[in-house]
C-alpha atoms as a PDB file:
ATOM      1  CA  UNK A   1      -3.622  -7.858 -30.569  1.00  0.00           C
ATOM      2  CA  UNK A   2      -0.725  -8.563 -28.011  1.00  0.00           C
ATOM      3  CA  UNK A   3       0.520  -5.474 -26.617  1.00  0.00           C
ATOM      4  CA  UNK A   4       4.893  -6.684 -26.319  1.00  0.00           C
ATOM      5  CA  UNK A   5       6.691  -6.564 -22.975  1.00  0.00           C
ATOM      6  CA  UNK A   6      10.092  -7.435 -23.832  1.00  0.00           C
ATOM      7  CA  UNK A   7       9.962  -6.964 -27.979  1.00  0.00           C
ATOM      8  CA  UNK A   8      13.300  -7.563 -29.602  1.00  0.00           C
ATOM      9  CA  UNK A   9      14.986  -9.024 -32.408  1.00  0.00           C
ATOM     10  CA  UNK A  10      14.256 -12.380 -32.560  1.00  0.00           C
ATOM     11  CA  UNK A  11      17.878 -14.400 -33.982  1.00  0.00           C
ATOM     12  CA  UNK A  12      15.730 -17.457 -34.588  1.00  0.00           C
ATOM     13  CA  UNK A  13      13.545 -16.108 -37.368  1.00  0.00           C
ATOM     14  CA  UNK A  14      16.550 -13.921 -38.933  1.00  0.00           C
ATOM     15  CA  UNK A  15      17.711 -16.746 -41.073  1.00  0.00           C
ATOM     16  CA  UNK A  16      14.834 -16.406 -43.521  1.00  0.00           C
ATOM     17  CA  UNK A  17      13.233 -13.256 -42.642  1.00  0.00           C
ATOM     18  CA  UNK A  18      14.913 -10.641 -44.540  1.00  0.00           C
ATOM     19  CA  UNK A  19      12.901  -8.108 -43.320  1.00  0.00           C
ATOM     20  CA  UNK A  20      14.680  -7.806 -39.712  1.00  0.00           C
ATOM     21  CA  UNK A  21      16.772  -5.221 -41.055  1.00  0.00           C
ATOM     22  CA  UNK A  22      17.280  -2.986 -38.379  1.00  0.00           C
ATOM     23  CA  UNK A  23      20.551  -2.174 -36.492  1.00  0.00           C
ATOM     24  CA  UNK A  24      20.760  -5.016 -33.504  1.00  0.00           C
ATOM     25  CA  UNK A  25      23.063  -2.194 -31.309  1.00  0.00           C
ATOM     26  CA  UNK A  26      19.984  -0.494 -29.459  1.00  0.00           C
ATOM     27  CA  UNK A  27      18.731  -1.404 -26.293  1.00  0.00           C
ATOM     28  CA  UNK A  28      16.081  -4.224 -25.634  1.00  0.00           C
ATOM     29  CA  UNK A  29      14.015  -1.981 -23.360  1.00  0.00           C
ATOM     30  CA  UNK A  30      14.649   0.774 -25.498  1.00  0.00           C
ATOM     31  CA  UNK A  31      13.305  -0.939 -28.580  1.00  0.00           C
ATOM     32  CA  UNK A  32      10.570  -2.464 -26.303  1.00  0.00           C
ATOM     33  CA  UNK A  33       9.343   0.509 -25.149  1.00  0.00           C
ATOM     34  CA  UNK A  34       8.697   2.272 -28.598  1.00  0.00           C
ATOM     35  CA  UNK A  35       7.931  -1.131 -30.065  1.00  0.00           C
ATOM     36  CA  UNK A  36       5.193  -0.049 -27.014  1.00  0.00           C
ATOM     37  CA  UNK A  37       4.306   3.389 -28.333  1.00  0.00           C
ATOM     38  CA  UNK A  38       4.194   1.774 -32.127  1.00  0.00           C
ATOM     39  CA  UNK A  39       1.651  -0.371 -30.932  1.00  0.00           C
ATOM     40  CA  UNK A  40      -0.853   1.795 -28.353  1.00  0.00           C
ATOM     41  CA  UNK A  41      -0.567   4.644 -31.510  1.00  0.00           C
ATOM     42  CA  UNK A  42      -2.093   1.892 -33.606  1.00  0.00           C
ATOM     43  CA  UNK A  43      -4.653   0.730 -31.199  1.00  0.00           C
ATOM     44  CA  UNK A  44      -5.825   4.035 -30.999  1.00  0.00           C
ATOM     45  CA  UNK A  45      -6.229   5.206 -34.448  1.00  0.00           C
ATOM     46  CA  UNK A  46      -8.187   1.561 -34.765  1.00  0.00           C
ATOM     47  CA  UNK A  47     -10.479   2.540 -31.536  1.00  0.00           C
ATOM     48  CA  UNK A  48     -10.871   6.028 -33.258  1.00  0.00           C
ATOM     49  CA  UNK A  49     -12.568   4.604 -36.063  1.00  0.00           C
ATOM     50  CA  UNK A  50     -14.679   2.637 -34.116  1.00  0.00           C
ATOM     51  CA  UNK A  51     -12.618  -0.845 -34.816  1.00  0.00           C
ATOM     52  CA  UNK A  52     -13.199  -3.339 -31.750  1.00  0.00           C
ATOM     53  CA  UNK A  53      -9.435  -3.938 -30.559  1.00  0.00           C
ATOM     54  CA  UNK A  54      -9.181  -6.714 -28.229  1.00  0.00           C
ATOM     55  CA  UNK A  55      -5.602  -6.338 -26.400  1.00  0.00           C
ATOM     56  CA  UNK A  56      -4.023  -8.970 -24.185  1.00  0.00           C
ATOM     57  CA  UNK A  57      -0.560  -8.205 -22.454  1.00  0.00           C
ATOM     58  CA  UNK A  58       2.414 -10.394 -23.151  1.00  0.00           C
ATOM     59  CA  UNK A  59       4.065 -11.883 -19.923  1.00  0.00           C
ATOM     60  CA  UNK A  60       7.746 -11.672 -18.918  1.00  0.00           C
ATOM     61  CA  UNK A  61       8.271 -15.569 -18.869  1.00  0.00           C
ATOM     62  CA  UNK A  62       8.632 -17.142 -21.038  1.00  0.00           C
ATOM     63  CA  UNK A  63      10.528 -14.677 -23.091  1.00  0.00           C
ATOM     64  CA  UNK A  64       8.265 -14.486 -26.478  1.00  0.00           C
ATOM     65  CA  UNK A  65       9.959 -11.576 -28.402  1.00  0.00           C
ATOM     66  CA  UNK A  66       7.439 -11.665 -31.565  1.00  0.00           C
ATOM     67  CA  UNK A  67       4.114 -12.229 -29.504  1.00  0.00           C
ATOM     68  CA  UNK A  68       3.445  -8.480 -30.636  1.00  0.00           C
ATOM     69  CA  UNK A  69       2.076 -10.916 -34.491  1.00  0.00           C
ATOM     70  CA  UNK A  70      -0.181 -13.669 -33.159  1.00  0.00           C
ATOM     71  CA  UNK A  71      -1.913 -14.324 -36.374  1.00  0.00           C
ATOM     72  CA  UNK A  72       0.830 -16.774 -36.780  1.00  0.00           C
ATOM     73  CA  UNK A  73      -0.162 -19.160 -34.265  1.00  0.00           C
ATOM     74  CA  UNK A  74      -3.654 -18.622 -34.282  1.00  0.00           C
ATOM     75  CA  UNK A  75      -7.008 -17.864 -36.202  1.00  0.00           C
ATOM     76  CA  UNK A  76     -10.457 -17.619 -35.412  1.00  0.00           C
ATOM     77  CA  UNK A  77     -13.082 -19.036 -37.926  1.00  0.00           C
ATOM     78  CA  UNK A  78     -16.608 -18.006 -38.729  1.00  0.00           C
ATOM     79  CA  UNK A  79     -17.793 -22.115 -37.732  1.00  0.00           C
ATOM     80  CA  UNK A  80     -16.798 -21.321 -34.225  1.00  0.00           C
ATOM     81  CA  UNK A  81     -13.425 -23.085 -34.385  1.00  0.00           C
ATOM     82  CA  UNK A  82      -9.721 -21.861 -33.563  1.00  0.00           C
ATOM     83  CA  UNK A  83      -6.583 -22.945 -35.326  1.00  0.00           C
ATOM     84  CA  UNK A  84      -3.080 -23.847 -33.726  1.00  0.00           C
ATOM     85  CA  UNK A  85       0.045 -23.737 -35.693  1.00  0.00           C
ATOM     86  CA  UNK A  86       3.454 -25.121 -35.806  1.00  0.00           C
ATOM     87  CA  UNK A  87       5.845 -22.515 -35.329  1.00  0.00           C
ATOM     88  CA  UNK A  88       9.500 -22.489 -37.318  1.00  0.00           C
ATOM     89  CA  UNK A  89      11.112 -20.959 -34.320  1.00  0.00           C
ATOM     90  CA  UNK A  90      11.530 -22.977 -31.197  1.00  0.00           C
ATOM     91  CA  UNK A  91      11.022 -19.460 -29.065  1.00  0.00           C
ATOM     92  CA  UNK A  92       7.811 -18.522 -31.062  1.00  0.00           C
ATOM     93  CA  UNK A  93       5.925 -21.840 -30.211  1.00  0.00           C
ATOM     94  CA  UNK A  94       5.979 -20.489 -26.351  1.00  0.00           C
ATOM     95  CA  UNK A  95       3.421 -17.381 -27.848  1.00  0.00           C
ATOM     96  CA  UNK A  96       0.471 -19.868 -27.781  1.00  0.00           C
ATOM     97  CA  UNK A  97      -1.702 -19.789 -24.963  1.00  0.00           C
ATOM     98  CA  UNK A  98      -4.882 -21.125 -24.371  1.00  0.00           C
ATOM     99  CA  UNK A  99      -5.839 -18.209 -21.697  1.00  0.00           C
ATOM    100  CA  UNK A 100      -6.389 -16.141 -24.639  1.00  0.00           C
ATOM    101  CA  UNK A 101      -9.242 -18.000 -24.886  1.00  0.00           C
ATOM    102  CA  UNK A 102     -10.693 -17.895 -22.030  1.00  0.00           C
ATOM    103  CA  UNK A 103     -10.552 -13.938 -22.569  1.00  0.00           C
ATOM    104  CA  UNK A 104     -12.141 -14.000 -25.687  1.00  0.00           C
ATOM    105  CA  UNK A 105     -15.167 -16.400 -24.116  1.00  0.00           C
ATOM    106  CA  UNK A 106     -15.560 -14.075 -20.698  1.00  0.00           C
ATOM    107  CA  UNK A 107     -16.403 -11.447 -24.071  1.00  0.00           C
ATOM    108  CA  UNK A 108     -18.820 -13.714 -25.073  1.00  0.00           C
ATOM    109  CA  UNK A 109     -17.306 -15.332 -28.193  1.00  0.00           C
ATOM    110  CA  UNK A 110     -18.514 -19.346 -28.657  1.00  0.00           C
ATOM    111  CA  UNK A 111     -15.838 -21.590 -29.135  1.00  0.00           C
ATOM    112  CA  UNK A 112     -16.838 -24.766 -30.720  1.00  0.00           C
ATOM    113  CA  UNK A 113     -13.408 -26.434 -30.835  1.00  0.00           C
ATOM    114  CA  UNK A 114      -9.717 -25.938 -31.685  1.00  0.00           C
ATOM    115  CA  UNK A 115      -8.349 -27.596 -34.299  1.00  0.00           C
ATOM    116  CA  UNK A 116      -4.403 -27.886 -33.304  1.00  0.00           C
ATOM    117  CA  UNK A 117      -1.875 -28.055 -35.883  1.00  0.00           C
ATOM    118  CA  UNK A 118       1.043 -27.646 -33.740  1.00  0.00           C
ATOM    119  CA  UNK A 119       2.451 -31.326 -33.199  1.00  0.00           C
ATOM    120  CA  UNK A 120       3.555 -30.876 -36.769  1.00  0.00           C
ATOM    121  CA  UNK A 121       6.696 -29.113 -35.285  1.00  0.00           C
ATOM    122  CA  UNK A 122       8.398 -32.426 -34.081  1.00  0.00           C
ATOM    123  CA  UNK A 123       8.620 -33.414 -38.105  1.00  0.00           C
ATOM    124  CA  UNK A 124      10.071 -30.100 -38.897  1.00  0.00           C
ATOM    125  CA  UNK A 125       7.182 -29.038 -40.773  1.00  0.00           C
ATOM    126  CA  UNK A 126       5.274 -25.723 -40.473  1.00  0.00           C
ATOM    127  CA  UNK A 127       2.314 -23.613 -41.108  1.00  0.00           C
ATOM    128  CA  UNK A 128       2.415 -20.359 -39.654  1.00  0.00           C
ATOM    129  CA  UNK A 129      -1.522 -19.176 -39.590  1.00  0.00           C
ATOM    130  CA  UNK A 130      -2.703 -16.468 -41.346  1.00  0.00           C
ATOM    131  CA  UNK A 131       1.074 -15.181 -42.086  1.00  0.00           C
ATOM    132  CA  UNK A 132       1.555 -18.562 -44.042  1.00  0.00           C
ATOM    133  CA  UNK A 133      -1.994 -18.549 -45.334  1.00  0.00           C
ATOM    134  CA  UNK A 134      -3.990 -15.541 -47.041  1.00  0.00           C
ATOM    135  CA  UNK A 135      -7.838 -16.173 -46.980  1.00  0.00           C
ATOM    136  CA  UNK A 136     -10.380 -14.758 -48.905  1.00  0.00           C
ATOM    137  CA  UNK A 137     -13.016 -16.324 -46.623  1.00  0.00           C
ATOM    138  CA  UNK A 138     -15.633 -14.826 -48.574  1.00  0.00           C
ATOM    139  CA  UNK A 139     -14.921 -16.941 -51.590  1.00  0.00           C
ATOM    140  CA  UNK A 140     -13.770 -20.111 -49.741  1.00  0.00           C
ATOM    141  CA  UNK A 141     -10.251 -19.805 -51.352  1.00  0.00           C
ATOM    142  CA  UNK A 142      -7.006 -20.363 -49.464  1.00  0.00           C
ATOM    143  CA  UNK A 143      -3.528 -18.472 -51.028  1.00  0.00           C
ATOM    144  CA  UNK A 144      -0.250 -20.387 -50.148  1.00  0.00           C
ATOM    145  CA  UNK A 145       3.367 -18.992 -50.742  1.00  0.00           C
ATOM    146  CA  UNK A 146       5.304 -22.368 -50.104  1.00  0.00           C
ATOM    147  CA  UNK A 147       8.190 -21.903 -47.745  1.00  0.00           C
ATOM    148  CA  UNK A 148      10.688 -23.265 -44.977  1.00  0.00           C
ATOM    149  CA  UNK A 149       7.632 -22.136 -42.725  1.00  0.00           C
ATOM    150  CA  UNK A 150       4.938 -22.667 -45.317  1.00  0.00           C
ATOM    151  CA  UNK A 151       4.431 -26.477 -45.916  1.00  0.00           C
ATOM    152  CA  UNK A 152       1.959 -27.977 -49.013  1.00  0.00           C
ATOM    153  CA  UNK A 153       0.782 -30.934 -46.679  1.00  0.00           C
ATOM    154  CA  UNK A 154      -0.248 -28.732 -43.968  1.00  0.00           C
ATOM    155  CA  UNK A 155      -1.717 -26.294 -45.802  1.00  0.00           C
ATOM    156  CA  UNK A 156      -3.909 -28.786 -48.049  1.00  0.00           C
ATOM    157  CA  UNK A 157      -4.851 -30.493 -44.399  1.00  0.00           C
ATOM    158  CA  UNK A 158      -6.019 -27.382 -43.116  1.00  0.00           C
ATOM    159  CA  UNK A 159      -8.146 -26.271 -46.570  1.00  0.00           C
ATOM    160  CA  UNK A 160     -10.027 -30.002 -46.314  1.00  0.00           C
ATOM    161  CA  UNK A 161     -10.878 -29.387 -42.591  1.00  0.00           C
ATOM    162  CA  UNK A 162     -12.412 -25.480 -42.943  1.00  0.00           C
ATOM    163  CA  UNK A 163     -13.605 -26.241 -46.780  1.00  0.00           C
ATOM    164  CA  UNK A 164     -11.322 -23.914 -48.482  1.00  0.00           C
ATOM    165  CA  UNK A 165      -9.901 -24.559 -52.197  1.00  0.00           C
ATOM    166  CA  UNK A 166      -6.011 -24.215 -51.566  1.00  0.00           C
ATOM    167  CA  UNK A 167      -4.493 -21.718 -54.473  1.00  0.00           C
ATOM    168  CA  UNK A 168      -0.344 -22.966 -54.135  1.00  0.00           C
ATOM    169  CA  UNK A 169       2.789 -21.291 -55.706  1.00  0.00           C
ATOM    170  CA  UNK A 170       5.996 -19.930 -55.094  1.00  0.00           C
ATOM    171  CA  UNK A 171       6.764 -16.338 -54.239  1.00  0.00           C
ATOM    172  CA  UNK A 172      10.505 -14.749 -54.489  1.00  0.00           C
ATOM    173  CA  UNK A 173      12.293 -11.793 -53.512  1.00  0.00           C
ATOM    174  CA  UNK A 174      15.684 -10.509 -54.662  1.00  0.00           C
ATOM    175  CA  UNK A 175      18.545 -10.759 -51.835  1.00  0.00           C
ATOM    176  CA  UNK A 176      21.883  -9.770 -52.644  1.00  0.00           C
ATOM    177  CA  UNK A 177      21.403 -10.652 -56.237  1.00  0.00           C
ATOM    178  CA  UNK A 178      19.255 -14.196 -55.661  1.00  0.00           C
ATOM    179  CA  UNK A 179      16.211 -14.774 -55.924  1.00  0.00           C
ATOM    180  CA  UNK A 180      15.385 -16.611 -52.351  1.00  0.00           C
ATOM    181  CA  UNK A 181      11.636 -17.735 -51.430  1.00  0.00           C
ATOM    182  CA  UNK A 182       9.185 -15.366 -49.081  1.00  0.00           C
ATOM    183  CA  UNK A 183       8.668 -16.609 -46.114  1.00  0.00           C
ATOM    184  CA  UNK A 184       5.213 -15.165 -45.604  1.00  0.00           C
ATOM    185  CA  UNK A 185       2.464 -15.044 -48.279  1.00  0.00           C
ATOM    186  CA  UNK A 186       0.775 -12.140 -46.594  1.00  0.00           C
ATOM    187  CA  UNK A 187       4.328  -9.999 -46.726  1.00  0.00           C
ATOM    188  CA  UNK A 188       3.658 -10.289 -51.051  1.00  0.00           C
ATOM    189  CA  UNK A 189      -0.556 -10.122 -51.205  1.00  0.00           C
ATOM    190  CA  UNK A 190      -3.331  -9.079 -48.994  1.00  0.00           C
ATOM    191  CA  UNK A 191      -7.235 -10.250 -50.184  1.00  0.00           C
ATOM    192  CA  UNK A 192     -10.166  -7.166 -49.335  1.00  0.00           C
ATOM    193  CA  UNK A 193     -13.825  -7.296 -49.894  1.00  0.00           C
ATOM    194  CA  UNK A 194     -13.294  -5.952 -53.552  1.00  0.00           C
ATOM    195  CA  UNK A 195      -9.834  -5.766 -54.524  1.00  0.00           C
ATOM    196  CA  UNK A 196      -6.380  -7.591 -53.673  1.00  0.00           C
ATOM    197  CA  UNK A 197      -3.193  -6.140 -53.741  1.00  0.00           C
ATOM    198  CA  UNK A 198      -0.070  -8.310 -55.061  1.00  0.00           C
ATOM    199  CA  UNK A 199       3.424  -8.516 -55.762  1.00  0.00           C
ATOM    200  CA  UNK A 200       2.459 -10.640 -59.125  1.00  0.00           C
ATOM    201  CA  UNK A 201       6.573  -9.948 -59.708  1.00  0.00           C
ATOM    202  CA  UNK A 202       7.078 -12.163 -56.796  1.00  0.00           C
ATOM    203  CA  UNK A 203       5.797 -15.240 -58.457  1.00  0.00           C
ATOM    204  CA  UNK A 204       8.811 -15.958 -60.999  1.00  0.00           C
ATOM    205  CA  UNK A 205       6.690 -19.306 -62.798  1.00  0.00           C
ATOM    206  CA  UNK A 206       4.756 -17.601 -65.210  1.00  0.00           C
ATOM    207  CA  UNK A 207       1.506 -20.350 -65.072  1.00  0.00           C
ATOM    208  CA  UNK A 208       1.651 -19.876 -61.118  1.00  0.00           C
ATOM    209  CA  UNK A 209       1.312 -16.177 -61.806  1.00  0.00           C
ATOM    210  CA  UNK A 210      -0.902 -16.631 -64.328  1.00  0.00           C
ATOM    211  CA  UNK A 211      -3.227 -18.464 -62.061  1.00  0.00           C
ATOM    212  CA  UNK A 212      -3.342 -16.981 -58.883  1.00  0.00           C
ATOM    213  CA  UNK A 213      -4.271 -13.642 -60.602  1.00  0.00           C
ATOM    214  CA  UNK A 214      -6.906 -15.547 -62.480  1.00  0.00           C
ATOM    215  CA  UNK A 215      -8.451 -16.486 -59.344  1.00  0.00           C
ATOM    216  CA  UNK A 216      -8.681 -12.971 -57.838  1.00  0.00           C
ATOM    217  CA  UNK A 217     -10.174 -11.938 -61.246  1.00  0.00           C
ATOM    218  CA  UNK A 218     -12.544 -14.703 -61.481  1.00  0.00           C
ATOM    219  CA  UNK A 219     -13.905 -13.327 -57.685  1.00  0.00           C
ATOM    220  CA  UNK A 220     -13.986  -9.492 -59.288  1.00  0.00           C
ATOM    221  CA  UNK A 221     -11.363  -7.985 -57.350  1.00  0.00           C
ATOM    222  CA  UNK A 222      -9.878  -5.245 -58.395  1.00  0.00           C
ATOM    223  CA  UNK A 223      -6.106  -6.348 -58.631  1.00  0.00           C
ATOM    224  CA  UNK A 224      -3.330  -3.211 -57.496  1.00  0.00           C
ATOM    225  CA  UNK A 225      -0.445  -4.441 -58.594  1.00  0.00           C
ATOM    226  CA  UNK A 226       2.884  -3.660 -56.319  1.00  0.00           C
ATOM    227  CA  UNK A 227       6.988  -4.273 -57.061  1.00  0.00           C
ATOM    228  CA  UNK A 228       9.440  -5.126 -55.200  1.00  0.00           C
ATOM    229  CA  UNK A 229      10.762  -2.109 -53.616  1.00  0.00           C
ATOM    230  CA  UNK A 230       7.379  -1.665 -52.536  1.00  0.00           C
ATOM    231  CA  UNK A 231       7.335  -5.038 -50.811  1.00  0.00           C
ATOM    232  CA  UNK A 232      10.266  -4.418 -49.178  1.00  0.00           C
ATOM    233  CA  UNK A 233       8.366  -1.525 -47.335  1.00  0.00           C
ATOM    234  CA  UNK A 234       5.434  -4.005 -46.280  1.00  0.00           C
ATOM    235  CA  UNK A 235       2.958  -2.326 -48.708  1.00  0.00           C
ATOM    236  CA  UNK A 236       1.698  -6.198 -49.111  1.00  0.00           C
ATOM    237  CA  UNK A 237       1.057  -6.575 -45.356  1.00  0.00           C
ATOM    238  CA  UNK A 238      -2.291  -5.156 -45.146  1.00  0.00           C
ATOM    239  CA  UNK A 239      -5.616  -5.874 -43.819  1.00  0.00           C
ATOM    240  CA  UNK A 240      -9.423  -4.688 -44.657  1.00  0.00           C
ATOM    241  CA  UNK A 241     -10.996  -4.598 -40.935  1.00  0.00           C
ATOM    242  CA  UNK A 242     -14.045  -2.981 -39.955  1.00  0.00           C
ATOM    243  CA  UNK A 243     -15.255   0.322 -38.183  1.00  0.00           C
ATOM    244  CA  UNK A 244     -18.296   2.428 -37.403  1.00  0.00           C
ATOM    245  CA  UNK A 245     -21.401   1.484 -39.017  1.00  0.00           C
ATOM    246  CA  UNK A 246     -19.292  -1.532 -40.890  1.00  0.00           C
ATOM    247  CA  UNK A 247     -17.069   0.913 -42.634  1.00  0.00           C
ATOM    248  CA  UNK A 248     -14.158  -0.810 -44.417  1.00  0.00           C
ATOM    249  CA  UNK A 249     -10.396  -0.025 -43.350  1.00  0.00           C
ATOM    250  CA  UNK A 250      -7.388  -0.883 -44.975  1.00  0.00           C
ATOM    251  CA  UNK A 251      -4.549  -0.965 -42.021  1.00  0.00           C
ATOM    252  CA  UNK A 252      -0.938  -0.394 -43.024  1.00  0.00           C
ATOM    253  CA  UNK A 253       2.086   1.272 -41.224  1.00  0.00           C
ATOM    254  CA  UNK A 254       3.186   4.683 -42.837  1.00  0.00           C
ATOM    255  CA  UNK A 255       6.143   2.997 -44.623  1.00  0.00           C
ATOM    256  CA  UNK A 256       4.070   0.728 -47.033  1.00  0.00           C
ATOM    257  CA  UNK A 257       1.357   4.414 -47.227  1.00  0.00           C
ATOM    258  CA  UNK A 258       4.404   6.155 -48.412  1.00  0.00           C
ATOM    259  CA  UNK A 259       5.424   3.699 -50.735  1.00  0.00           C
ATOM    260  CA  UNK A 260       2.547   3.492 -53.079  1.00  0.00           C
ATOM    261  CA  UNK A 261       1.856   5.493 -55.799  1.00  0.00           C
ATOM    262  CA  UNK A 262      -1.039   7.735 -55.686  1.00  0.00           C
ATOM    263  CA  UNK A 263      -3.070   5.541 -58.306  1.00  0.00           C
ATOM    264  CA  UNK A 264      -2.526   2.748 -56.105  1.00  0.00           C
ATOM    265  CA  UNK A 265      -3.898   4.849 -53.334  1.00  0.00           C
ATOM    266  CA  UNK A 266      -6.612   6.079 -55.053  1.00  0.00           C
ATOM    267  CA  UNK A 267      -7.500   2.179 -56.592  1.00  0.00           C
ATOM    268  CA  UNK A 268      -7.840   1.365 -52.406  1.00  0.00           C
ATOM    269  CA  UNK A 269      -9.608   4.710 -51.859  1.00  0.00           C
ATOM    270  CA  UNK A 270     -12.080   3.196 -54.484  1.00  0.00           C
ATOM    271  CA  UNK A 271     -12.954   0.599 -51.941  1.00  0.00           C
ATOM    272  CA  UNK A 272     -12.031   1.469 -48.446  1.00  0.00           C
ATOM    273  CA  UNK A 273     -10.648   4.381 -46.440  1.00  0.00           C
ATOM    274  CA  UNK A 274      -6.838   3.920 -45.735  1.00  0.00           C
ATOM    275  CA  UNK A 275      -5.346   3.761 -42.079  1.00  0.00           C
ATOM    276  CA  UNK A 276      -2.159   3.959 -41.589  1.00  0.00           C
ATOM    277  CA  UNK A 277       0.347   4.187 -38.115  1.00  0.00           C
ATOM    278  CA  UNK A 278       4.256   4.389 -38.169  1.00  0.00           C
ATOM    279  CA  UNK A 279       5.722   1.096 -37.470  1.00  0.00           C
ATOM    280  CA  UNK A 280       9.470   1.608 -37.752  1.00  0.00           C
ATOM    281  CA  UNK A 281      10.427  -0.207 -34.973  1.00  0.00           C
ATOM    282  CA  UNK A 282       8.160  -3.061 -35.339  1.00  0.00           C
ATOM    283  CA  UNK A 283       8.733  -3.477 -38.719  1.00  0.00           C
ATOM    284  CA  UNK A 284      13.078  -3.324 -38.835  1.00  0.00           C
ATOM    285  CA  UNK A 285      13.321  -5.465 -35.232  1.00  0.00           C
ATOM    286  CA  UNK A 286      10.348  -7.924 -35.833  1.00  0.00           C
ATOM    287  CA  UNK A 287      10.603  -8.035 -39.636  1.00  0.00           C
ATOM    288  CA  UNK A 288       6.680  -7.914 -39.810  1.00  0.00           C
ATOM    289  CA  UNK A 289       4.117  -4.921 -40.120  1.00  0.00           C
ATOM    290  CA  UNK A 290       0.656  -4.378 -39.873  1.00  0.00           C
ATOM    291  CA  UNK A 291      -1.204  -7.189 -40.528  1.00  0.00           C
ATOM    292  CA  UNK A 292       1.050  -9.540 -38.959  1.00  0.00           C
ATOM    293  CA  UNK A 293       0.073  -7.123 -35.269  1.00  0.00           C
ATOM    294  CA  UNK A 294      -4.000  -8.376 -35.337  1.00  0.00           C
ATOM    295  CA  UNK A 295      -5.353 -12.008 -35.395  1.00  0.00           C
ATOM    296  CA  UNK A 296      -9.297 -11.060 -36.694  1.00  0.00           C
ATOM    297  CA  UNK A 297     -11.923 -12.366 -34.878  1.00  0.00           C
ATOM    298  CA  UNK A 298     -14.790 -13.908 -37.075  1.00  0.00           C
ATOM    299  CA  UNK A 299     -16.517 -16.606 -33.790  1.00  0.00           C
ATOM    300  CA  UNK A 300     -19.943 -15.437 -32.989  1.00  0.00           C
ATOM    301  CA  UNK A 301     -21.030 -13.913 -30.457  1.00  0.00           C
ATOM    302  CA  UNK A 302     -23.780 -15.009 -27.190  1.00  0.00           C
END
């Protein structure tokens, strides 16, 4: 996790994230600084529960005012290796830093290789990690939401390289009366051990729908179903992490908590205690939530 140092509003991702909704009139160092508190409240509820956090500081230069969600630039894979991405904004693309791993080796993670994506920039095309891409790693299947920052070729490319079968459709939301694509998959679906929970509304072609929920069927997951409104309060941005004595977690700010039902808390009950942090600030500056804050780790270990 990358703890912000000058977290903002970023104007370069505003044209299709429609989840910076927040008023742009306060203060940069005020929003840093609870964009801060957000973030160390988080950390410590994950600590609490016995969660290994890794956090790296931003730096000042070069201004990165999204570093606080690096799972869009990079992910860590059980074969050792590390994915780059290609970044939509021109400001994000400055997030990526190879010191990180350098830190993660001085822990004693092996890293085998990295397997760099980013060039893919220059030709305007994009894959933004584990935003763009939802893995259930377990079942060596790959969920893409096609978008501006979501692109087929890439994706297919990076499911031939780590062995994954590539599941691809279209996802929508509802602004100002159109239906415009989501620019994240994992903003509309998040994969656990057991059970997946998905905006299936989202996916307007009927056979897309109709497959994609196959798929999560076909691996027994329990599929919770979410709507719309719900999306809109990041209740698909989740992520099953582990604690104590491998104890499953499902991390979410208090805005998606509160926007479930209680069936569809007690359906994730079922499977794995709920964890949940207020992300306000994060959430209507950044226009991302909880998953989006932690890149998981899966290299081995010395």
């Amino acid at each position: 996790m990358i703890r912000p140092v000058a977290f903002r509003m970023n104007e370069q991702t505003l044209v299709n994230n429609y989840y910076q909704t927040a008023d742009a009139v306060a203060l940069p160092a005020s929003i840093n600084t609870k964009a801060q508190q957000e973030f160390d409240a988080l950390v410590l509820k994950l600590n609490n529960v016995g969660v290994n956090v890794i956090v790296v500081d931003d730096t000042l230069d070069p201004s990165t005012p999204d570093s606080i969600f690096p799972n869009n630039w990079i992910s860590f894979h059980e074969n050792g290796d590390v994915g780059f991405y290609p970044m939509f904004a021109e400001n994000r693309r400055l997030e990526r830093r190879e010191d990180i791993l350098d830190i993660l080796e001085d822990k004693g993670f092996v890293i085998e290789g990295i397997i760099d994506y980013s060039s893919a920039e220059e030709d305007g095309f994009y894959l933004e990690g584990t935003g763009s891409i939802v893995l259930d790693r377990a079942n060596e299947k790959a969920y893409c939401a096609l978008s501006p920052r979501s692109d087929e070729e890439l994706f297919i490319e990076f499911c031939e390289y780590f062995d994954y079968a590539p599941i691809i459709f279209e996802a929508y939301q509802t602004i100002d009366g159109e239906r415009k694509l989501i620019y994240h998959t994992n903003v509309m679906m998040c994969i656990g051990e057991t059970f997946a929970v998905i905006c299936a509304d989202a996916i307007d072609d009927k056979q897309e729908r109709k497959m994609v929920l196959e798929n999560l069927k076909k691996d027994n997951k329990e599929i919770i179903l979410i709507n719309e409104k719900q999306l809109n309060n990041f209740s698909g941005n989740m992520l099953q992490v582990s604690g104590a004595n491998g104890k499953g977690y499902l991390v979410m700010s208090s805005a998606a908590f509160e926007s479930l039902s209680v069936r569809q808390k007690e359906q994730i009950e079922n499977h794995v205690e709920i964890l949940h942090s207020d992300l306000s600030t994060i959430e209507g500056h950044g226009g991302g939530s909880a998953r989006c804050m932690m890149a998981e780790i899966f290299l081995e270990k010395h």
